[in-house]
Protein backbone atom coordinates (compact mmCIF):
# COMPACT_ATOMS: atom_id res chain seq x y z
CA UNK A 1 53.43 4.76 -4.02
CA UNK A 2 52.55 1.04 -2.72
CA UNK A 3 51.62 -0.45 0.34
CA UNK A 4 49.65 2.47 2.01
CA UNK A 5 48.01 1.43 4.78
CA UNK A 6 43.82 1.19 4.75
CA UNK A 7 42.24 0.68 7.88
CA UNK A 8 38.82 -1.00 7.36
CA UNK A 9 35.93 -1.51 9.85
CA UNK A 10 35.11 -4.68 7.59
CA UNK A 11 36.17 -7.16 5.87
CA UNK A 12 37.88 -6.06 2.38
CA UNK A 13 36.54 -9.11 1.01
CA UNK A 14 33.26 -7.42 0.79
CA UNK A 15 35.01 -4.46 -1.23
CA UNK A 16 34.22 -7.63 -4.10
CA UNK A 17 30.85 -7.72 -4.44
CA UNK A 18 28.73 -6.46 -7.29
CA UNK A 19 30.98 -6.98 -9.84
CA UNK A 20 34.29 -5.23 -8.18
CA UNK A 21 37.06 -5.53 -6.74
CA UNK A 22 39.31 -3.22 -4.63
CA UNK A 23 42.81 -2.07 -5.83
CA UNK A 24 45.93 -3.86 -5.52
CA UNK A 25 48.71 -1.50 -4.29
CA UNK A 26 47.28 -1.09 -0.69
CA UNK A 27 47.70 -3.19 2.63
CA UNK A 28 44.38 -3.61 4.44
CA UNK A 29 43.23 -4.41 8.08
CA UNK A 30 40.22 -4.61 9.65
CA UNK A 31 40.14 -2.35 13.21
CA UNK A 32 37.89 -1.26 15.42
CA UNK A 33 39.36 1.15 17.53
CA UNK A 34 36.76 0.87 20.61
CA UNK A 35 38.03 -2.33 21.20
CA UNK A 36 41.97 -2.73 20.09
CA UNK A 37 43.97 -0.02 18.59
CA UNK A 38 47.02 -1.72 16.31
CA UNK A 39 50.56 -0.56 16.71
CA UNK A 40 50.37 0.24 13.00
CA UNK A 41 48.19 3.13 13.81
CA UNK A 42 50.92 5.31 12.89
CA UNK A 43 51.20 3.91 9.29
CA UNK A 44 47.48 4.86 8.01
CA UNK A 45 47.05 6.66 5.15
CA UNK A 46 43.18 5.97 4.33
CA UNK A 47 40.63 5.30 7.35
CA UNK A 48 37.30 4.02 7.52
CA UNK A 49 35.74 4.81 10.64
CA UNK A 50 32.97 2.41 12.47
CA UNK A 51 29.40 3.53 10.85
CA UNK A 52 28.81 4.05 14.79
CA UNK A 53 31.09 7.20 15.55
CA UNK A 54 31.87 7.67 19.10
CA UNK A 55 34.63 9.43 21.89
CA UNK A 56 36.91 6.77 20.86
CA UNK A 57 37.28 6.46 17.73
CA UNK A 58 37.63 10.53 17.11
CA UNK A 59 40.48 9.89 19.84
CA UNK A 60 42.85 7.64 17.68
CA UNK A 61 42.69 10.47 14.99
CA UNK A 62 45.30 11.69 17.05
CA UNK A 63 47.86 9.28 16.66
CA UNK A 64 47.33 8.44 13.15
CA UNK A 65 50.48 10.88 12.07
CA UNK A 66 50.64 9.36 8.11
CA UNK A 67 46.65 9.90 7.45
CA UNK A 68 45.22 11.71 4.31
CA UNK A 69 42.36 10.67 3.77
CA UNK A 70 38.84 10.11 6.60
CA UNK A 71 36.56 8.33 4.02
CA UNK A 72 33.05 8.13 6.87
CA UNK A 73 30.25 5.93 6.88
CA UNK A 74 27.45 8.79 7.65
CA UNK A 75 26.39 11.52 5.56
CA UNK A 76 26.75 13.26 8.51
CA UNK A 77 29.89 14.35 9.69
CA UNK A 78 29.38 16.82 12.97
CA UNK A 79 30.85 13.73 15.17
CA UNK A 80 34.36 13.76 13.64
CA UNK A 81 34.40 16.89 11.65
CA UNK A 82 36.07 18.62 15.08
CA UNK A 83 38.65 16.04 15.53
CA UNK A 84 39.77 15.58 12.11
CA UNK A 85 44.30 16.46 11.93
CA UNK A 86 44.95 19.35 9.98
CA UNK A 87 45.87 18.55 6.27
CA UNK A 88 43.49 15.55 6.16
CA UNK A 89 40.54 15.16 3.58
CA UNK A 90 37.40 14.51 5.20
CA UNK A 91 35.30 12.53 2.79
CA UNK A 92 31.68 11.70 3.97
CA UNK A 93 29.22 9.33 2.98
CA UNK A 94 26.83 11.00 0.77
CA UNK A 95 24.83 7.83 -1.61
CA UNK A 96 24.93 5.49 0.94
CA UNK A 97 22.03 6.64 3.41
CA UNK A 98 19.59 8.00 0.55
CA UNK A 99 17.89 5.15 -0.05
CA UNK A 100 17.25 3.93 4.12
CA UNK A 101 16.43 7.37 5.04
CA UNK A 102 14.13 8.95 2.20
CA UNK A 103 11.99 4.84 3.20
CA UNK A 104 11.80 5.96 6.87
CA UNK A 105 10.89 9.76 6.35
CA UNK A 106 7.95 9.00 3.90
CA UNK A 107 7.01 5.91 6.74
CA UNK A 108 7.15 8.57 9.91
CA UNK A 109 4.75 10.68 7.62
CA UNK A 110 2.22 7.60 6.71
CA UNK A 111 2.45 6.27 9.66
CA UNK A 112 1.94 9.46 11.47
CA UNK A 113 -0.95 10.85 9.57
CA UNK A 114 -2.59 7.93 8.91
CA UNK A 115 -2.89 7.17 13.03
CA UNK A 116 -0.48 4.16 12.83
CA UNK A 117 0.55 4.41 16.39
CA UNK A 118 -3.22 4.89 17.55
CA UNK A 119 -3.81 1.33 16.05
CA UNK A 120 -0.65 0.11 17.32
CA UNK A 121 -1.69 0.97 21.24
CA UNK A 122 -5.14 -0.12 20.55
CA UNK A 123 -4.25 -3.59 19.18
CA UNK A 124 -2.36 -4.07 22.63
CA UNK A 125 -5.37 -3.38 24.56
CA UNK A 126 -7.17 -5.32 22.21
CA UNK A 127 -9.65 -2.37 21.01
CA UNK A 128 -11.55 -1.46 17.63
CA UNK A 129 -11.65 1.95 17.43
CA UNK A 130 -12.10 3.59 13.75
CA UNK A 131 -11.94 7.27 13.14
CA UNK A 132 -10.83 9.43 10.36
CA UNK A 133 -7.37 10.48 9.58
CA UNK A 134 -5.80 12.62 6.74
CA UNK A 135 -3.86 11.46 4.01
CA UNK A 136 -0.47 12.13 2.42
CA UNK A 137 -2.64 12.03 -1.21
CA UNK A 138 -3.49 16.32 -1.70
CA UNK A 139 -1.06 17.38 0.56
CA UNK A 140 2.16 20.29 0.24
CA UNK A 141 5.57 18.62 1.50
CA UNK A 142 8.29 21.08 2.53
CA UNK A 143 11.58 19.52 2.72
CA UNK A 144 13.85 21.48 4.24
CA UNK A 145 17.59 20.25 2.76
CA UNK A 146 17.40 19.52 -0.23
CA UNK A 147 20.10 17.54 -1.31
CA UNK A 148 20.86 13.61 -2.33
CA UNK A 149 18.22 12.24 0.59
CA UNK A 150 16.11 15.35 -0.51
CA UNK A 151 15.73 14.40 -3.51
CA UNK A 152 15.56 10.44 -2.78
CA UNK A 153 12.81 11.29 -0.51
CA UNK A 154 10.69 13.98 -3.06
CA UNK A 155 11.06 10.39 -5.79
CA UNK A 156 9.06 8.89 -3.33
CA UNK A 157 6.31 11.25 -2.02
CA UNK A 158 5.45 12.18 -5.77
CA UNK A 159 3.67 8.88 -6.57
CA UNK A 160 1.22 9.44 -3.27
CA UNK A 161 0.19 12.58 -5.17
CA UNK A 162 2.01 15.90 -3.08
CA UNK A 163 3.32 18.54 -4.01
CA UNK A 164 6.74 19.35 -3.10
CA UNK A 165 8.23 22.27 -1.73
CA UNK A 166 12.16 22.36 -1.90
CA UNK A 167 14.15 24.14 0.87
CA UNK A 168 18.26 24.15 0.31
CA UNK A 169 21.06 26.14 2.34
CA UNK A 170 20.32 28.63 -1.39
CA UNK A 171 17.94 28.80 -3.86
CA UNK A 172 18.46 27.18 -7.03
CA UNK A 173 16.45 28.35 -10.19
CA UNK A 174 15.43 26.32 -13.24
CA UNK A 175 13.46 22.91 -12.74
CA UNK A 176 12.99 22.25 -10.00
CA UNK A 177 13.23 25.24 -8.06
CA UNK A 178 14.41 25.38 -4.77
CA UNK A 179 14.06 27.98 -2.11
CA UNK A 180 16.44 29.51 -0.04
CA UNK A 181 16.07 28.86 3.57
CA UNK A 182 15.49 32.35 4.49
CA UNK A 183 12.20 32.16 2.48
CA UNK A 184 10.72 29.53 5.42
CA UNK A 185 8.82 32.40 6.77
CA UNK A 186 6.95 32.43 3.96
CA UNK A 187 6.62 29.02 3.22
CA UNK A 188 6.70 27.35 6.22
CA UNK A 189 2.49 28.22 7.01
CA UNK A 190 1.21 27.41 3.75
CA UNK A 191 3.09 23.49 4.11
CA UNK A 192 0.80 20.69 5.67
CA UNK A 193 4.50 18.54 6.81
CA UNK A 194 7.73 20.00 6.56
CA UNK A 195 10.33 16.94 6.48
CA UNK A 196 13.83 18.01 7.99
CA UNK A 197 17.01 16.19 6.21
CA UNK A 198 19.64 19.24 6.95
CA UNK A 199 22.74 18.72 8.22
CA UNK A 200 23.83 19.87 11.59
CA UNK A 201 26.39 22.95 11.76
CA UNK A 202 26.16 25.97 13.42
CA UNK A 203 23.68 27.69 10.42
CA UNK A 204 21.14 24.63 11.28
CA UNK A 205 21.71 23.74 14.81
CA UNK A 206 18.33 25.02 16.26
CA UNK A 207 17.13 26.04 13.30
CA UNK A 208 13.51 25.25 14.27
CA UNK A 209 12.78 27.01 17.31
CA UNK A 210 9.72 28.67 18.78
CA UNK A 211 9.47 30.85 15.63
CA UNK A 212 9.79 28.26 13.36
CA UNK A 213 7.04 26.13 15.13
CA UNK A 214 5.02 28.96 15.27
CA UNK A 215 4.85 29.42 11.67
CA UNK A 216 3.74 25.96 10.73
CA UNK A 217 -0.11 25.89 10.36
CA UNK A 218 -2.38 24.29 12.84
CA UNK A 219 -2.36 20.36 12.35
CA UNK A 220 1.14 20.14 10.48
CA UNK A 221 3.57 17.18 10.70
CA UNK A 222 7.04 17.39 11.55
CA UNK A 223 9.36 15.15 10.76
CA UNK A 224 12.92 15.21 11.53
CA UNK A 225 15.34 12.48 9.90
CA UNK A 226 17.81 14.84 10.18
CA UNK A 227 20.39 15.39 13.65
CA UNK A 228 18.23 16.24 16.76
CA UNK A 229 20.24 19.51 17.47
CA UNK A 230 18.33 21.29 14.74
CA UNK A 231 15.37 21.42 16.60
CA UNK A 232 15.01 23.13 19.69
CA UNK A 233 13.34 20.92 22.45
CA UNK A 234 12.11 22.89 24.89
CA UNK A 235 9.95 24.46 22.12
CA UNK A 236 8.97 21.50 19.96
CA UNK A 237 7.47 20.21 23.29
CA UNK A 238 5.24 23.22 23.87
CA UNK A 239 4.32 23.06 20.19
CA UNK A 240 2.99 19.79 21.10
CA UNK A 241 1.75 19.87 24.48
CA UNK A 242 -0.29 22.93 22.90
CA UNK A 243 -1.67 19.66 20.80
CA UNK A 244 -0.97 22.24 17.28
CA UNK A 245 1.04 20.29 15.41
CA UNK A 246 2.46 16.64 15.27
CA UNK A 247 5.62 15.32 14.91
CA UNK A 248 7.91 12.19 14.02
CA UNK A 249 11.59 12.04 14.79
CA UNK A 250 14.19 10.08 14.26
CA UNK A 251 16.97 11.64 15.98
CA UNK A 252 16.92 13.53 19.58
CA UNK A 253 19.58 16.11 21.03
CA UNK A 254 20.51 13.21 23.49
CA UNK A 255 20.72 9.89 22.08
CA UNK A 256 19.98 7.28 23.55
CA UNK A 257 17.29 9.23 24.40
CA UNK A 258 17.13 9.05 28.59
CA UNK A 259 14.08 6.67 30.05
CA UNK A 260 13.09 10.10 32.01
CA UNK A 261 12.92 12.26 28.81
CA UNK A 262 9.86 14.66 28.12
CA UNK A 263 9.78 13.27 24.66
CA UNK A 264 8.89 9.59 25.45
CA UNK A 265 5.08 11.07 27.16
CA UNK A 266 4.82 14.14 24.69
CA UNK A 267 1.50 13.94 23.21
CA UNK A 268 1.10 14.02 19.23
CA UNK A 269 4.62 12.32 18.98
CA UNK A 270 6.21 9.55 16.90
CA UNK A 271 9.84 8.58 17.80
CA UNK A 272 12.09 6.02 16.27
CA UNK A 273 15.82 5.47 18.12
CA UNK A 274 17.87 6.68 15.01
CA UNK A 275 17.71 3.84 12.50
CA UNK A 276 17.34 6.47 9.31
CA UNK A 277 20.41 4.52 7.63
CA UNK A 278 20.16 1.71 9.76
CA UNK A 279 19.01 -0.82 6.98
CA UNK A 280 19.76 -3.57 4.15
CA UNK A 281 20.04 -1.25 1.97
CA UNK A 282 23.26 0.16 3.90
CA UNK A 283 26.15 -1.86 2.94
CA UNK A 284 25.76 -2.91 -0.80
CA UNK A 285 26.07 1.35 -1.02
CA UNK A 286 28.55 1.62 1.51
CA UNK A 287 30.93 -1.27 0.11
CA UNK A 288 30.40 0.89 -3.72
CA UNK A 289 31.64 4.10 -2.57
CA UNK A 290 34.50 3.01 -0.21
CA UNK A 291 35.98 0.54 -3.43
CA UNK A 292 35.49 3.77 -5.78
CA UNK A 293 37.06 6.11 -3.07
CA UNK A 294 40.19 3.33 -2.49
CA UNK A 295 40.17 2.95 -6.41
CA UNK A 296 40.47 6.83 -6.90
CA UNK A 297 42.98 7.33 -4.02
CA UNK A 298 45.05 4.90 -5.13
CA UNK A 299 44.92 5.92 -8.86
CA UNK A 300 45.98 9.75 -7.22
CA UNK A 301 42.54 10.98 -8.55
CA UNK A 302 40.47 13.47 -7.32
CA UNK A 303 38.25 12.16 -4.33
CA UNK A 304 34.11 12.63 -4.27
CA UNK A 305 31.99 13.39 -1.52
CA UNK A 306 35.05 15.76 -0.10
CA UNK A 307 33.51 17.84 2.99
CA UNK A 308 34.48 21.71 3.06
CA UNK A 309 33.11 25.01 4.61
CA UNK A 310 30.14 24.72 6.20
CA UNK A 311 28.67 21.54 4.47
């Protein structure tokens, strides 16, 4: 079969880089359907949805009667996962994001225990103030999801000299072990930061809650790189107004987070606006998999990264 339609939310000519090309047989165009959808929209077989995900472009998945394959951007895929036609392979974007996000969870945790945004404030008021603050070096990690940005992320806390504790949807034996998440109970109060990089479905979505946050032991970190539905708000703030653990998040349940949002004044708190994948590191991965995905889909081979049940 030739001439299957590929809609892009790039150029193809960056498919070419690193030493590849993408394969002949296909017909691309670039679209973005916030701001034109093309009369071909009927004709696409393979679509490439904007890395930004929103109301709109889940609508065209409507009209697009020829598609078979959804190849995403995200690693992530509670956005579209709803809208997606029956019949049609959902393919996230599992390889791209390790990289971005395992640099910005180990930087919320430095920069949060190490009093980064203390020095930050003070440096606008123009004020010296030294104190002591704890280190990463001695401490036990949890990270809960442990998967391909698990694992980036436990590659770089072992150099600051942790120990990692490995959390996954079930436990895995051998080396390394993982845990099972129902073991969290027990492991949750013996970890000094517990790094969140699950994704969000209906087993995770407000997976830490009161009970959770009540485990952790006094003066443990937080950090959530992972979709701010899996923790519960209401009860993260008490945690912290209560001043008994910190936290550093990259996500929210609302985003963008509202200007009149508890979070913004909750004590103990580090928030960035969502910028886990959100780096140079982005599109030299995202250009690889999308040319191996169009190379493999137009070679009728057998697809990676294909989304089913739960996950």
């Amino acid at each position: 079969m030739t001439d299957r339609l590929v809609w892009l939310p790039f150029d193809p000519a960056e498919l070419s880089d690193q030493g590849g090309d993408p394969p002949d047989g296909l017909r691309y165009e670039v679209v973005d359907p916030t701001e034109h959808v093309p009369d071909s929209v009927g004709e696409v077989r393979f679509y490439v949805p904007p890395y930004q995900v929103g109301p709109r472009v889940s609508e065209v998945l409507g009209a697009m009667t020829g598609l078979e394959v959804i190849q995403t951007l995200t690693a992530g895929v509670d956005n579209i996962r709803p809208h997606v036609p029956e019949g049609v392979t959902l393919c996230n974007g599992r390889g791209i994001h390790d990289a971005s996000t395992a640099e910005l969870a180990v930087t919320l945790t430095l920069a949060s225990l190490r009093g980064v945004p203390t020095f930050v404030r003070d440096q606008d008021r123009h004020q010296w103030r030294t104190a002591w603050y704890p280190a990463l070096a001695d401490r036990r990690v949890l990270i809960v999801g442990y998967g391909a940005v698990g694992e980036a992320i436990e590659r770089r806390l072992l150099p600051f000299e942790v120990e990692v504790v490995r959390v996954a949807r079930t436990a895995r034996g051998g080396e390394p072990r993982v845990h099972a998440i129902d073991e969290l109970p027990t492991l949750l109060p013996r970890a000094d930061v517990v790094i969140l990089v699950v994704p969000l479905t209906d087993a995770t979505r407000g997976l830490v809650d009161a009970g959770f946050l009540a485990a952790m032991k006094d003066g443990a970190l937080l950090v959530n790189v992972a979709r701010g539905a899996v923790v519960d708000t209401p009860a993260l703030l008490e945690a912290l107004d209560s001043g008994r653990i910190h936290a550093a998040i990259d996500v929210a349940e609302v985003e963008p987070l509202p200007e009149d949002h508890a979070l913004w004044d909750a004590p103990n708190l580090l928030i960035s606006p969502h910028v886990g994948g959100a780096s140079s590191a982005m599109w030299p991965r995202a250009h690889r998999l999308v040319r191996e995905q169009l190379h493999r889909y137009a070679a009728g081979e057998e697809l990676v990264n294909i989304m089913s049940g739960d996950y």
